[in-house]
Structures are given as C-alpha cells and as structure tokens.
PDB file of N, CA and C in Angstrom:
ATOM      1  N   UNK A   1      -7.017  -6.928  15.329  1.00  0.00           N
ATOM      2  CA  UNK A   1      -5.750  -6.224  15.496  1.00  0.00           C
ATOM      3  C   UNK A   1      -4.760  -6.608  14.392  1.00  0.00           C
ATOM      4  N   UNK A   2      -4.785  -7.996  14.323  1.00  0.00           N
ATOM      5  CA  UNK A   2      -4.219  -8.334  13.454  1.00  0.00           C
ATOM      6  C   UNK A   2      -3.974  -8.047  11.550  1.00  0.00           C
ATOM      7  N   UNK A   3      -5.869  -7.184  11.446  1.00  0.00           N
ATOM      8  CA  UNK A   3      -6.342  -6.540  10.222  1.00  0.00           C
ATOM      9  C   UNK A   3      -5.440  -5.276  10.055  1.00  0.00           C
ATOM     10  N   UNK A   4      -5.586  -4.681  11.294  1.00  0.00           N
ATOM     11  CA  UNK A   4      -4.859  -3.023  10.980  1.00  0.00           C
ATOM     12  C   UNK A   4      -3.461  -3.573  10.649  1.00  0.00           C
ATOM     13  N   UNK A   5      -2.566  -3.997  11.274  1.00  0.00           N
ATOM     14  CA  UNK A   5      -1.139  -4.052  11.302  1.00  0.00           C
ATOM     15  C   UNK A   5      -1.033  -4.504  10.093  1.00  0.00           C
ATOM     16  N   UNK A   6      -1.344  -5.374   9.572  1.00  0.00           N
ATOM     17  CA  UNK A   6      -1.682  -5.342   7.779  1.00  0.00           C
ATOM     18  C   UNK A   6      -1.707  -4.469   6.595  1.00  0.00           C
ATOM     19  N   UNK A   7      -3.083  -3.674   7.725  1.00  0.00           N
ATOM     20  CA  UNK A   7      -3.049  -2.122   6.807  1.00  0.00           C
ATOM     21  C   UNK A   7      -1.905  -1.047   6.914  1.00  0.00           C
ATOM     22  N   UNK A   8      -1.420  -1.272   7.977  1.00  0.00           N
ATOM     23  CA  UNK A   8      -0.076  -0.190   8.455  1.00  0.00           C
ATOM     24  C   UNK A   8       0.825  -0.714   7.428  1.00  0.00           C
ATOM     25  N   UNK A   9       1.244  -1.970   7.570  1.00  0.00           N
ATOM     26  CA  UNK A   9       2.386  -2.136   6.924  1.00  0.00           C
ATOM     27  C   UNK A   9       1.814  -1.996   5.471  1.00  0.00           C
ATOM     28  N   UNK A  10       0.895  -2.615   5.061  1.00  0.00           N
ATOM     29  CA  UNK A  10       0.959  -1.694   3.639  1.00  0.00           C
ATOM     30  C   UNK A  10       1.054  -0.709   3.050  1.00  0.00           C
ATOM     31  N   UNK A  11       0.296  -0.040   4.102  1.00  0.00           N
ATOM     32  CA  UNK A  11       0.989   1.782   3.637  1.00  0.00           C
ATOM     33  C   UNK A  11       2.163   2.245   4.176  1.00  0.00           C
ATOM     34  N   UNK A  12       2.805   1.446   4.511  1.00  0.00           N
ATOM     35  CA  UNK A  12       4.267   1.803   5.070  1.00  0.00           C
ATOM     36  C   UNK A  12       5.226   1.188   3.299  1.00  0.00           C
ATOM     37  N   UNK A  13       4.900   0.112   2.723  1.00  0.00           N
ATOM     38  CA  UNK A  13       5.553  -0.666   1.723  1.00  0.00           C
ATOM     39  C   UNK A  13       4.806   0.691   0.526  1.00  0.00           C
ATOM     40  N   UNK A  14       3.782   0.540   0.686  1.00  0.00           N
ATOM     41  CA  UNK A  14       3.392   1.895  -0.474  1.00  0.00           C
ATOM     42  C   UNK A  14       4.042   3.319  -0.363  1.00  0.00           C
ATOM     43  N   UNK A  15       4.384   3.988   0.754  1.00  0.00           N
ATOM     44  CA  UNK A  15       5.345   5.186   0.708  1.00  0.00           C
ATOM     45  C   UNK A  15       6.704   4.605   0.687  1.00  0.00           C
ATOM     46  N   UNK A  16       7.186   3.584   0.667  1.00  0.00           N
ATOM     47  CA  UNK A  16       8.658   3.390   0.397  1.00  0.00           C
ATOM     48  C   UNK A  16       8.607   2.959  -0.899  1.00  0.00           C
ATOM     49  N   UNK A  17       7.669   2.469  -1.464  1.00  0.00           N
ATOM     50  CA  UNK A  17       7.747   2.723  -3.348  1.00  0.00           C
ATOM     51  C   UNK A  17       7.576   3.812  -3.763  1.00  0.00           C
ATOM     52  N   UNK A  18       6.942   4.503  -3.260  1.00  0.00           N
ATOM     53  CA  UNK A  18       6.803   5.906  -4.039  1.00  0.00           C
ATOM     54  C   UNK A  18       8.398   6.504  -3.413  1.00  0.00           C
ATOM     55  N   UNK A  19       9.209   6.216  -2.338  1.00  0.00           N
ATOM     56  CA  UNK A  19      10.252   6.698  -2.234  1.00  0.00           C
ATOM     57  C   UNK A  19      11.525   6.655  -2.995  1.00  0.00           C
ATOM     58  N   UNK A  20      11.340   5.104  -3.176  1.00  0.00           N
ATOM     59  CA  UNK A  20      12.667   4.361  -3.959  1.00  0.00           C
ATOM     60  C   UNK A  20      12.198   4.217  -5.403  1.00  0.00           C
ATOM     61  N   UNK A  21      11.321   3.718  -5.705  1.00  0.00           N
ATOM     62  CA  UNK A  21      10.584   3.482  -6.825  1.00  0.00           C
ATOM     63  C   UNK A  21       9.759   4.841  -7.946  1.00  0.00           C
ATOM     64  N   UNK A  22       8.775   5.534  -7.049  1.00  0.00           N
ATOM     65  CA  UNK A  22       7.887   6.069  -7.736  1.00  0.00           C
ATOM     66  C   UNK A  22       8.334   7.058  -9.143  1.00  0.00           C
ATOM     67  N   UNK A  23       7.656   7.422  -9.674  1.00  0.00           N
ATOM     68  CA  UNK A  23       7.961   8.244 -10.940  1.00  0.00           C
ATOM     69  C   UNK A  23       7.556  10.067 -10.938  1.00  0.00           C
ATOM     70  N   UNK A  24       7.990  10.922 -10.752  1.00  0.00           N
ATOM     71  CA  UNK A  24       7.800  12.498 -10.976  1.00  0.00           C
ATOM     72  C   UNK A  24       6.478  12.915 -11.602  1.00  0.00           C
ATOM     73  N   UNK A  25       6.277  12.153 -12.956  1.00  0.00           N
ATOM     74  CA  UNK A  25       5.124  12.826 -13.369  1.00  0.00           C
ATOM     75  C   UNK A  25       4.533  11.723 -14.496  1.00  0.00           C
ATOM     76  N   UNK A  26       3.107  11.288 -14.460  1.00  0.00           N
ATOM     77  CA  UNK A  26       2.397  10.887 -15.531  1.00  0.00           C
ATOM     78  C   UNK A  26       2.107   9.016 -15.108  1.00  0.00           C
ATOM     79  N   UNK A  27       2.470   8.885 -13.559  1.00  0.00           N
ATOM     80  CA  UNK A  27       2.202   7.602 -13.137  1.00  0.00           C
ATOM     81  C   UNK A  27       0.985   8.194 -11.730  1.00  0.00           C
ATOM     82  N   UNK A  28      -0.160   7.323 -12.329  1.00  0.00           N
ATOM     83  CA  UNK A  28      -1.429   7.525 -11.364  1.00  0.00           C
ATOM     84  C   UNK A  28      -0.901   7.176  -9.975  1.00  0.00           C
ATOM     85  N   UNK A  29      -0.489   6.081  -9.584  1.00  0.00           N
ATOM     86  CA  UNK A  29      -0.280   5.092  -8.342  1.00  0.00           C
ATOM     87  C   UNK A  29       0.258   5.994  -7.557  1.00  0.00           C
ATOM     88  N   UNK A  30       2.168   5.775  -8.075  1.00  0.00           N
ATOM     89  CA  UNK A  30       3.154   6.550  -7.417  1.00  0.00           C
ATOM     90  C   UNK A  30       3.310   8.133  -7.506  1.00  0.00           C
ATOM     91  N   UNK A  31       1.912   9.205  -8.525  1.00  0.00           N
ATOM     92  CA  UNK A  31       2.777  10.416  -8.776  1.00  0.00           C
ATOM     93  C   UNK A  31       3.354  11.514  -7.035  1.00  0.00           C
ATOM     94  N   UNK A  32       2.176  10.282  -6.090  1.00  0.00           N
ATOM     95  CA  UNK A  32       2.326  11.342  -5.074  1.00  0.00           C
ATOM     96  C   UNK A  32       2.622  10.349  -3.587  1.00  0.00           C
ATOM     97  N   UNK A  33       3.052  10.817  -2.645  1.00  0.00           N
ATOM     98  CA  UNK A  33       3.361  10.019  -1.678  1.00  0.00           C
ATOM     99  C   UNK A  33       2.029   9.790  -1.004  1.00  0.00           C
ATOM    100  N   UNK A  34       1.115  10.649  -1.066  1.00  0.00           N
ATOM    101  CA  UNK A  34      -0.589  10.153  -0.139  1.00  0.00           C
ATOM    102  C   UNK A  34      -1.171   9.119  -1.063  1.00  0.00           C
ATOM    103  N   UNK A  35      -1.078   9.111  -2.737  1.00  0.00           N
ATOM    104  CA  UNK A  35      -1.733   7.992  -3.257  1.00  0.00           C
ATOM    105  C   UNK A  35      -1.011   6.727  -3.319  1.00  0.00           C
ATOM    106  N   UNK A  36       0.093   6.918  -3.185  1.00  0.00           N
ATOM    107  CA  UNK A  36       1.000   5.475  -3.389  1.00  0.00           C
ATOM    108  C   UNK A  36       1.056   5.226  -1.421  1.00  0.00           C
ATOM    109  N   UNK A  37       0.558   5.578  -0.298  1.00  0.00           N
ATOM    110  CA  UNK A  37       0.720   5.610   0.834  1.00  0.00           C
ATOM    111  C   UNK A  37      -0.882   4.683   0.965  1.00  0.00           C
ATOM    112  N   UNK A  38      -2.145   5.187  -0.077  1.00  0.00           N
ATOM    113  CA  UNK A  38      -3.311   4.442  -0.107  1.00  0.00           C
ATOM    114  C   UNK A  38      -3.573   3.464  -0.557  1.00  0.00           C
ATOM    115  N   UNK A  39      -2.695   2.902  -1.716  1.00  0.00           N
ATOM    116  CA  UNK A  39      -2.898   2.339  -2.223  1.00  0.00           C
ATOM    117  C   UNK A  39      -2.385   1.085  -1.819  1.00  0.00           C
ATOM    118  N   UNK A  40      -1.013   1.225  -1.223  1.00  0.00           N
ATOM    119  CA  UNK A  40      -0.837   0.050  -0.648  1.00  0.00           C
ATOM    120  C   UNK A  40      -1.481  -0.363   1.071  1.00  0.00           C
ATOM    121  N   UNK A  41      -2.184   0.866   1.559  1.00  0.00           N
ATOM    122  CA  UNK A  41      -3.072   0.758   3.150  1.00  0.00           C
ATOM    123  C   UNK A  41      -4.192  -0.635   2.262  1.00  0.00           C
ATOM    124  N   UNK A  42      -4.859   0.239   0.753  1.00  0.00           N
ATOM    125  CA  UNK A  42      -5.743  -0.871   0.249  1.00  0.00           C
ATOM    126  C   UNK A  42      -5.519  -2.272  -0.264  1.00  0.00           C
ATOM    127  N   UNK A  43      -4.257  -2.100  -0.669  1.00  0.00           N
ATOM    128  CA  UNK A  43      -3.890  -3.731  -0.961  1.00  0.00           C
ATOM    129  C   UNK A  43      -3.739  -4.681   0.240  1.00  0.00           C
ATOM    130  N   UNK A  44      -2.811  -3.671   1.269  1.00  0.00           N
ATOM    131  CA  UNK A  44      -2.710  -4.511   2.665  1.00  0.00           C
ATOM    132  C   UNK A  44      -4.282  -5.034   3.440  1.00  0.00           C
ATOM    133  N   UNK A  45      -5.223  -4.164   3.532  1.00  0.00           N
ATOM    134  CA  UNK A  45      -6.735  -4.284   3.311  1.00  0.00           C
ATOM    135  C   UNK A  45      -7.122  -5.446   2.521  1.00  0.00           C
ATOM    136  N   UNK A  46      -7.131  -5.488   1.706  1.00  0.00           N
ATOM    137  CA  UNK A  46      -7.555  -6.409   0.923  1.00  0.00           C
ATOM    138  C   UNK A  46      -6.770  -8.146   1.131  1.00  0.00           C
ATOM    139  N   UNK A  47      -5.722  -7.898   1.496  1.00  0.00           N
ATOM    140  CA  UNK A  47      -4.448  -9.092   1.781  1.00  0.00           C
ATOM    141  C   UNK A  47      -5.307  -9.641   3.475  1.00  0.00           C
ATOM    142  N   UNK A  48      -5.700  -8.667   4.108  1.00  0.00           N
ATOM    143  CA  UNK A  48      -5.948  -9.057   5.460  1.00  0.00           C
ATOM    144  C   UNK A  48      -7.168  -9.893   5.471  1.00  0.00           C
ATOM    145  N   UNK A  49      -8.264  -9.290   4.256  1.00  0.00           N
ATOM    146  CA  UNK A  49      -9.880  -9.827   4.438  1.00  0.00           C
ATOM    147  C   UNK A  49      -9.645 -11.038   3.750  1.00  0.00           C
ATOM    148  N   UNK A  50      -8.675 -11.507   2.951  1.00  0.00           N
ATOM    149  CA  UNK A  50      -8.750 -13.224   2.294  1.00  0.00           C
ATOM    150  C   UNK A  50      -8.274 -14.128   3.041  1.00  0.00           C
ATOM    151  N   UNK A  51      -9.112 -14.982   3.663  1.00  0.00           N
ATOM    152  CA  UNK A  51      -8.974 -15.951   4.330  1.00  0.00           C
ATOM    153  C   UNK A  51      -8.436 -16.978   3.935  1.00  0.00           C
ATOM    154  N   UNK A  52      -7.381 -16.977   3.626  1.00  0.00           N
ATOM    155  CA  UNK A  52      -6.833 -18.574   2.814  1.00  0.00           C
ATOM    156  C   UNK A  52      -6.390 -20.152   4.092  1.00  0.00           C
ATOM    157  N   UNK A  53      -7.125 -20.800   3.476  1.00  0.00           N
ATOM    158  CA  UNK A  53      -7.533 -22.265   4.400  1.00  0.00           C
ATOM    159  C   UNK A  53      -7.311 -23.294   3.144  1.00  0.00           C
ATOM    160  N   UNK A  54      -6.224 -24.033   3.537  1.00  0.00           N
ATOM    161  CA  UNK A  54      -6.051 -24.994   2.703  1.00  0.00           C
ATOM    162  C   UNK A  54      -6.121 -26.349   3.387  1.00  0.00           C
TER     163      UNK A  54
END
C-alpha cells in the first residue's frame, strides 16, 4: 500500500510541474500533462522499490 501512495504522489508532483513549471513546446518530459503526470508515477515507482537500510 505503501508502494502505490508513492506512485500517486508522484504523479501528482509530475502534473504540478508540468503546471507551474512545464514548457509549451520542444521539452520531451513536460510538453504534455499525461507525460510529465508518467513520469513522475515512474520516478515515484522507482523511489518506492529502493530499499535503503543503513
């Protein structure tokens, strides 16, 4: 449970860059609110599967 809410909030932080942040035309990430909405679902994804144990 703890994996998804990860992924939510990353694609929640990825459509508010493409809101406040993103660029109109000629930026891959932000040009659109569904890829900058994926991209951060995948970073949050990726943030959830590293197990850091120190």
């Amino acid at each position: 449970m703890k994996k998804v809410l990860v992924v939510i909030i990353g694609a929640l932080f990825g459509f508010l860059y493409y809101k406040y942040y993103g660029c109109v035309q000629g930026c891959a990430i932000t040009n659109t609110p569904l890829n900058s909405t994926i991209y951060g679902a995948v970073f949050g994804l990726v943030l959830s599967l590293k197990d850091i144990k120190t």
